[in-house]
Protein backbone atom coordinates (compact mmCIF):
# COMPACT_ATOMS: atom_id res chain seq x y z
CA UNK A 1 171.08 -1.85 154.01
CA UNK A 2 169.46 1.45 154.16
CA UNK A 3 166.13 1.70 156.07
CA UNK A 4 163.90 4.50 156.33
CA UNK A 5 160.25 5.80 157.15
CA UNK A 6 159.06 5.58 153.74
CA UNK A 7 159.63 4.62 150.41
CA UNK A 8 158.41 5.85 147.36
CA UNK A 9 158.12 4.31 144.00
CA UNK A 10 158.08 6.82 141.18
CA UNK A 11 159.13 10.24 139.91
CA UNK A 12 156.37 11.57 138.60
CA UNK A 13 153.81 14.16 139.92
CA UNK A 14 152.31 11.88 142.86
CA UNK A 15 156.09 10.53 143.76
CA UNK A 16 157.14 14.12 144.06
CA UNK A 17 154.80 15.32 145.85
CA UNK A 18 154.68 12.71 148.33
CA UNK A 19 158.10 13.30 148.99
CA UNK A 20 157.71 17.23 149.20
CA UNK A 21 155.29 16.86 151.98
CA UNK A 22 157.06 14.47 153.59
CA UNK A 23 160.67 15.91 153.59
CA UNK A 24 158.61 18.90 155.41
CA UNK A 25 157.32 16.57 157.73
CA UNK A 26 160.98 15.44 158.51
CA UNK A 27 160.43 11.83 157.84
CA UNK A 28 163.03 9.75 155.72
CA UNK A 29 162.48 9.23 152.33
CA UNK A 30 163.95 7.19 149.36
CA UNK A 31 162.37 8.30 145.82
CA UNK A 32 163.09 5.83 143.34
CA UNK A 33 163.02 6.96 139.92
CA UNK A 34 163.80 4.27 136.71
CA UNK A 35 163.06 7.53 134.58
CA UNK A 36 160.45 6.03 131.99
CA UNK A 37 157.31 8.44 132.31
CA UNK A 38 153.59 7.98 130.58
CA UNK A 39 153.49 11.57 129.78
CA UNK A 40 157.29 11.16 128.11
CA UNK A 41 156.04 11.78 124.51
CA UNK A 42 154.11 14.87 125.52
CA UNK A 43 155.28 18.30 124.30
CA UNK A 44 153.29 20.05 127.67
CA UNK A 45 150.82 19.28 130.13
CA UNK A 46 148.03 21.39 131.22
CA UNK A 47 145.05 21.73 133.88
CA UNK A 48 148.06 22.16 136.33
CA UNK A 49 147.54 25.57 138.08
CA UNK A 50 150.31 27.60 137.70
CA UNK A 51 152.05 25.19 135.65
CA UNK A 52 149.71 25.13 132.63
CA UNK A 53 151.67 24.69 129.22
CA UNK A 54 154.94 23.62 131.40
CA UNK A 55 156.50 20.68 129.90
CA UNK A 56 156.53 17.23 131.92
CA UNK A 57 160.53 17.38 132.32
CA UNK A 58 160.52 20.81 132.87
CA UNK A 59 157.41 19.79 136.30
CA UNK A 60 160.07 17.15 137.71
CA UNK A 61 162.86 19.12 137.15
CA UNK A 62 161.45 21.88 139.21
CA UNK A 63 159.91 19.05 141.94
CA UNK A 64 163.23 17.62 142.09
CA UNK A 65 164.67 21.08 142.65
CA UNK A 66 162.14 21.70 145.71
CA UNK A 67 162.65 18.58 147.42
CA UNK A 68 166.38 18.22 147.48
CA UNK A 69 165.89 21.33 149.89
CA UNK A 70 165.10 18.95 152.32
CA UNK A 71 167.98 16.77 153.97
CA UNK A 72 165.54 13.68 154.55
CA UNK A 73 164.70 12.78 151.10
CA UNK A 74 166.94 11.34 149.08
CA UNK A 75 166.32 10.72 144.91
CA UNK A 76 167.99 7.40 143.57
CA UNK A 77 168.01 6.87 139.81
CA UNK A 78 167.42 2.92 139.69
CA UNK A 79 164.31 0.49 138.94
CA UNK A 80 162.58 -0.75 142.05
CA UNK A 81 162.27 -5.11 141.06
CA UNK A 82 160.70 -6.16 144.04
CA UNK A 83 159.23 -4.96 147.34
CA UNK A 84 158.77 -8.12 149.64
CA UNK A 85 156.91 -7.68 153.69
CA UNK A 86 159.58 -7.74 156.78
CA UNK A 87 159.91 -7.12 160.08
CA UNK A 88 158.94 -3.55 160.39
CA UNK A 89 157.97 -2.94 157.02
CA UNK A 90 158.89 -3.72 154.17
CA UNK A 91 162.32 -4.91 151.80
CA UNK A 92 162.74 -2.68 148.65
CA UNK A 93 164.90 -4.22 146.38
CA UNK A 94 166.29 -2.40 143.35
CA UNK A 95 168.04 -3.82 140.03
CA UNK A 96 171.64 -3.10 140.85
CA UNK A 97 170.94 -5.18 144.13
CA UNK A 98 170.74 -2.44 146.87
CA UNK A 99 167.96 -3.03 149.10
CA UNK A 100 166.29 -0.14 151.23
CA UNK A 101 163.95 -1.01 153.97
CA UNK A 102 161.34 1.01 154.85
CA UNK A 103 157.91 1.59 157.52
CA UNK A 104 155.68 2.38 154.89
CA UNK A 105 155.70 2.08 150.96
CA UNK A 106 154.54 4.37 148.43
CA UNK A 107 153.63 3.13 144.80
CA UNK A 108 153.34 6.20 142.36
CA UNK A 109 154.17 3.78 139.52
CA UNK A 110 151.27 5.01 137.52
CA UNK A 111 150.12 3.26 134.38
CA UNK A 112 151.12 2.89 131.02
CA UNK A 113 148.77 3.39 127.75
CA UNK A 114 147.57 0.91 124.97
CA UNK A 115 148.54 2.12 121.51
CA UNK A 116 145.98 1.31 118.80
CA UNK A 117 146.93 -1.06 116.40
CA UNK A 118 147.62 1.51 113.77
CA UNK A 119 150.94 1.59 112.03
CA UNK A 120 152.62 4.83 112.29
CA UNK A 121 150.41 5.97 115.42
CA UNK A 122 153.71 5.20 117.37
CA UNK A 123 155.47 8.00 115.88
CA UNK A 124 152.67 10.55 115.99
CA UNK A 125 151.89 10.57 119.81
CA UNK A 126 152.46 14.05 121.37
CA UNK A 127 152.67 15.41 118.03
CA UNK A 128 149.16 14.96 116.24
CA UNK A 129 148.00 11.72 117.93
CA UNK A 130 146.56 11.93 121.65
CA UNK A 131 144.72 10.16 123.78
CA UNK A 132 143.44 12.34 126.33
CA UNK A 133 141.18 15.43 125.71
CA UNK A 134 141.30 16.98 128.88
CA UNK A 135 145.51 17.52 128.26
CA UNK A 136 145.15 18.54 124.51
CA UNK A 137 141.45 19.11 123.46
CA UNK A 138 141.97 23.20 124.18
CA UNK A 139 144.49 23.14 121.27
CA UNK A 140 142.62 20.83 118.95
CA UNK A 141 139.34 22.93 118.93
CA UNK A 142 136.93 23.52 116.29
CA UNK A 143 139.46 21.72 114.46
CA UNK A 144 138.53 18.45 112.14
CA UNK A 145 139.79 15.58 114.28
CA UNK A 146 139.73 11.83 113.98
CA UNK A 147 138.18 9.71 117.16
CA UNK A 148 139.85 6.05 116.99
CA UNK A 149 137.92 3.55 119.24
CA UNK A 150 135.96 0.51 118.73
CA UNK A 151 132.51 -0.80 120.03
CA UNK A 152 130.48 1.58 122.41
CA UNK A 153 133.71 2.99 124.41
CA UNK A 154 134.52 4.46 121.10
CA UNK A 155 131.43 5.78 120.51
CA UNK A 156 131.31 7.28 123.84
CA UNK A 157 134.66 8.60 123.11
CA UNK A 158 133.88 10.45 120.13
CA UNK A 159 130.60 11.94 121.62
CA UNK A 160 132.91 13.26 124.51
CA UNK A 161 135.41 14.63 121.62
CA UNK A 162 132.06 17.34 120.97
CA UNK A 163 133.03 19.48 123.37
CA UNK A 164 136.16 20.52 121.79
CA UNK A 165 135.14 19.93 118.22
CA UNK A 166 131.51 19.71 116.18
CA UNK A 167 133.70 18.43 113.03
CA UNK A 168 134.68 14.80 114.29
CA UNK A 169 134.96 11.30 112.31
CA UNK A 170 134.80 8.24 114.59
CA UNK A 171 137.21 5.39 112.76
CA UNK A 172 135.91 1.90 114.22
CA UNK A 173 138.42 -0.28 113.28
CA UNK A 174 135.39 -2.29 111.38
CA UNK A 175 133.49 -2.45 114.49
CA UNK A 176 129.66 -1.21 114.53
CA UNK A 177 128.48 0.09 117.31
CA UNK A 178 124.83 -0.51 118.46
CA UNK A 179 121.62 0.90 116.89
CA UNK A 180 121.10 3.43 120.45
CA UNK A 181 124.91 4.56 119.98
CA UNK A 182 124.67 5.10 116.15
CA UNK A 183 121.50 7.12 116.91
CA UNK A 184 123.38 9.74 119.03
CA UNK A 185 126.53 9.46 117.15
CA UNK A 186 124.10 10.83 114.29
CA UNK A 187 122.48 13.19 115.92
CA UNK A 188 125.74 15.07 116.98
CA UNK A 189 126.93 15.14 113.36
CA UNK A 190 129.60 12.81 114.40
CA UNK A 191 130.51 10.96 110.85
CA UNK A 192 130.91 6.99 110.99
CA UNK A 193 133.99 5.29 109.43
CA UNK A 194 133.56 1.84 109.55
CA UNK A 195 136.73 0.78 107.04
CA UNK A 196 139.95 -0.45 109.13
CA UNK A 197 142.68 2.22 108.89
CA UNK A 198 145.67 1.16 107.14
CA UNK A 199 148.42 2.73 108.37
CA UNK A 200 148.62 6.65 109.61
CA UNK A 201 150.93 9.37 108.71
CA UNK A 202 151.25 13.10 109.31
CA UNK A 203 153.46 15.36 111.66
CA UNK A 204 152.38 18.51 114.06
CA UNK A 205 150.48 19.77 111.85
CA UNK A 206 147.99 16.46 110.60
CA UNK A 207 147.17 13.26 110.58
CA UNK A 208 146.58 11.19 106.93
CA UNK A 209 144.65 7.85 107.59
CA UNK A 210 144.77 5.52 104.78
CA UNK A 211 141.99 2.98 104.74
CA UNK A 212 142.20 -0.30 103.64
CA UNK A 213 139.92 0.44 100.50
CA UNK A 214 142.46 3.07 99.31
CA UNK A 215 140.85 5.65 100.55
CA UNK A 216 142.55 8.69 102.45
CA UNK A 217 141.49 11.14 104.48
CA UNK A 218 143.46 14.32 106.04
CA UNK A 219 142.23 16.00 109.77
CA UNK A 220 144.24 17.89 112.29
CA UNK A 221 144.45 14.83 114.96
CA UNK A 222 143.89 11.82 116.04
CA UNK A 223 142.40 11.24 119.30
CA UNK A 224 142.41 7.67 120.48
CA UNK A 225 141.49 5.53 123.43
CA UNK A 226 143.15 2.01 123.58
CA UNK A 227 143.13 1.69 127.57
CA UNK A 228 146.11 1.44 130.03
CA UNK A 229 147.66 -1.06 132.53
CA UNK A 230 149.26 -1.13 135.20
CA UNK A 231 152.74 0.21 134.81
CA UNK A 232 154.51 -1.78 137.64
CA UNK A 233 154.23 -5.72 138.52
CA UNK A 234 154.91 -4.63 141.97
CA UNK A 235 151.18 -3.81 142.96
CA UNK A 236 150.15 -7.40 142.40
CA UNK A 237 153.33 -9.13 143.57
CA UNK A 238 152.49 -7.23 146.85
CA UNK A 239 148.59 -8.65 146.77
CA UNK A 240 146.85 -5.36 146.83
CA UNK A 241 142.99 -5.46 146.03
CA UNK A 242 142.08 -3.82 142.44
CA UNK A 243 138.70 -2.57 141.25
CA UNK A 244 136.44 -3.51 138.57
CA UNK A 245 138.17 -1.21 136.06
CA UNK A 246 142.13 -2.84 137.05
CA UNK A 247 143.06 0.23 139.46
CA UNK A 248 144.65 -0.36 142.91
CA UNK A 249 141.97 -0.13 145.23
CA UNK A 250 142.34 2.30 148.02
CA UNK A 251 140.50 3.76 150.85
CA UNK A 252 140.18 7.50 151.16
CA UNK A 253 143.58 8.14 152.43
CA UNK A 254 145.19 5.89 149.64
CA UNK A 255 145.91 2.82 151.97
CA UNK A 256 145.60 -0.06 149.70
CA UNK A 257 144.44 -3.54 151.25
CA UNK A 258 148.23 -4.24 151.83
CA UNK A 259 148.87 -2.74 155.37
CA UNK A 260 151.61 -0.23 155.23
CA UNK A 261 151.20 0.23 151.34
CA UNK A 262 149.58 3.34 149.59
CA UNK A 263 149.47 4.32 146.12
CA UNK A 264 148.96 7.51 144.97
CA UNK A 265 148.50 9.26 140.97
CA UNK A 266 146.95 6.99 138.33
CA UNK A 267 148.03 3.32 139.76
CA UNK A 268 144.36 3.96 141.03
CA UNK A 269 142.70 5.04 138.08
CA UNK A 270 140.69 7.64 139.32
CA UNK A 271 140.66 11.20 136.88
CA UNK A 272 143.93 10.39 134.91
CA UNK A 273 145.50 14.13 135.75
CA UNK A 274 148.83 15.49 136.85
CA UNK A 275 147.55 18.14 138.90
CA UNK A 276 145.36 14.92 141.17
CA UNK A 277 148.33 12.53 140.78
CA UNK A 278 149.96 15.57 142.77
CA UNK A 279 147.61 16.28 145.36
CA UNK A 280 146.65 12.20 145.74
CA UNK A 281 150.66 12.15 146.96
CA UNK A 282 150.02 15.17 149.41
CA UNK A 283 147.53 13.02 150.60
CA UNK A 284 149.15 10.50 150.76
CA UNK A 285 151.89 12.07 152.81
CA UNK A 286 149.28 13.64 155.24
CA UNK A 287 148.11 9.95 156.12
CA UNK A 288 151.39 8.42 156.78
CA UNK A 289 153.01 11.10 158.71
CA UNK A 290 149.63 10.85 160.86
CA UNK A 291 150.37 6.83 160.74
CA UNK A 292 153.74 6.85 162.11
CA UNK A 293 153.34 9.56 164.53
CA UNK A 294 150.73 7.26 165.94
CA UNK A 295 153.09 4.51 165.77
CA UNK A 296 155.88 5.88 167.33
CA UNK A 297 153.80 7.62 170.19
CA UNK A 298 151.86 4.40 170.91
């Protein structure tokens, strides 16, 4: 058995970063990484200062680069199945039966994203399909776009879509939203689709949606939201609090109600960003360095 400081769950952004700061902290670290990624159909990823327009592989590659530098961490290529409490800690086990134990546990196991029920969406995401403006609204401006979302969220969602586009059809999925929301969807020339889409088709450059009546229509994208769960079983099989919304719940140094477990990027669902997935596992870092220092000097 292998036991270290601190363990962290995920190679993305806020698992890398974690163990950046922590390798330069000297600590021992074990990043686990079962390489399956939210971000893995995106082309690039942006709002990431001095990274903007990098690709996601390209981001880890480099992170991966910077932290074998330091002789603590250690990157392992497996899928973490279970993390149970112990003496000292806790018992990471991993699917090819190697078990690391560790003082403290990281969980940068992030979330994964509800597809629409849209036939053909599948193959469209990160090429004309999206859900998130703040990553892909810059490219899609003043361009015609389709907002997919049902109810008020999706009305909400399309009235958010106006500041990268004035030209924007909200598709309901037959749903009609309420008198207050059609009001402002009409007074920011947002047009209402109320038929069910089809099925959608397209490739870089569009999106078709075929309605049920027949009808088609052609825009430049399709921005969605269809919400997102937890990625991992392992926050609940630990017993961690969650919020309102399904997000970890965590203090303001990421300590979840678990003692000795953290979670940092969007396990927490706070803004859904590389760039704070990275600095939530610097912070991260900060506070468990700080914890076992205390520990150790008690």
């Amino acid at each position: 058995m292998t036991v270290v400081d601190v363990v962290i769950v995920g190679g993305g952004p806020a698992g890398l970063s974690a163990a950046l700061v922590l390798g330069r902290c000297r600590r021992s670290v074990v990043l686990f990484d079962h390489g399956r990624y939210r971000n893995a159909a995106a082309r690039t990823l942006h709002g990431f200062l001095s990274r903007d327009g990098t690709s996601p592989a390209e981001l880890r590659r480099i992170g991966k680069e910077e932290i074998s530098r330091y002789p603590g961490v250690s990157v392992r290529a497996s899928e973490v199945v279970a993390a149970v409490r112990c003496d000292g800690g806790f018992d990471v086990r991993c699917a090819d039966g190697a078990i690391v134990q560790c003082r403290k546990l990281v969980l940068a196991t992030g979330l994964i994203d509800h597809l629409p029920p849209l036939p053909g969406l599948a193959e469209l995401v990160g090429l004309s399909a999206f859900h998130c403006p703040y990553c892909d609204g810059w490219e899609l401006r003043d361009q015609p776009l389709f907002a997919y979302g049902c109810g008020e969220r999706g009305a909400e969602f399309a009235i958010e879509l106006t500041a990268w586009s004035r030209n924007i059809a909200l598709c309901t999925g037959g749903e009609r939203p309420s008198a207050h929301s059609l009001a402002r969807l009409s007074r920011q020339g947002i047009t209402l689709v109320q038929t069910p889409i089809e099925r959608v088709d397209g490739d870089v450059t569009h999106v078709t949606a075929t309605f049920r009546d027949g009808s088609q229509q052609t825009r430049r994208a399709l921005l969605y939201c269809g919400g997102c769960a937890q990625a991992s079983p392992l926050p609940a099989q630990l017993g961690v609090s969650f919020t309102a919304r399904a997000g970890v719940e965590v203090d303001r140094s990421e300590a979840t109600s678990v003692l000795g477990v953290y979670v940092a990027g969007d396990a927490s669902r706070d803004a859904l960003q590389a760039i704070v997935a990275a600095g939530e596992g610097s912070k991260v870092a900060v506070a468990i360095n700080k914890a076992l220092t205390q520990e150790d000097t008690a």
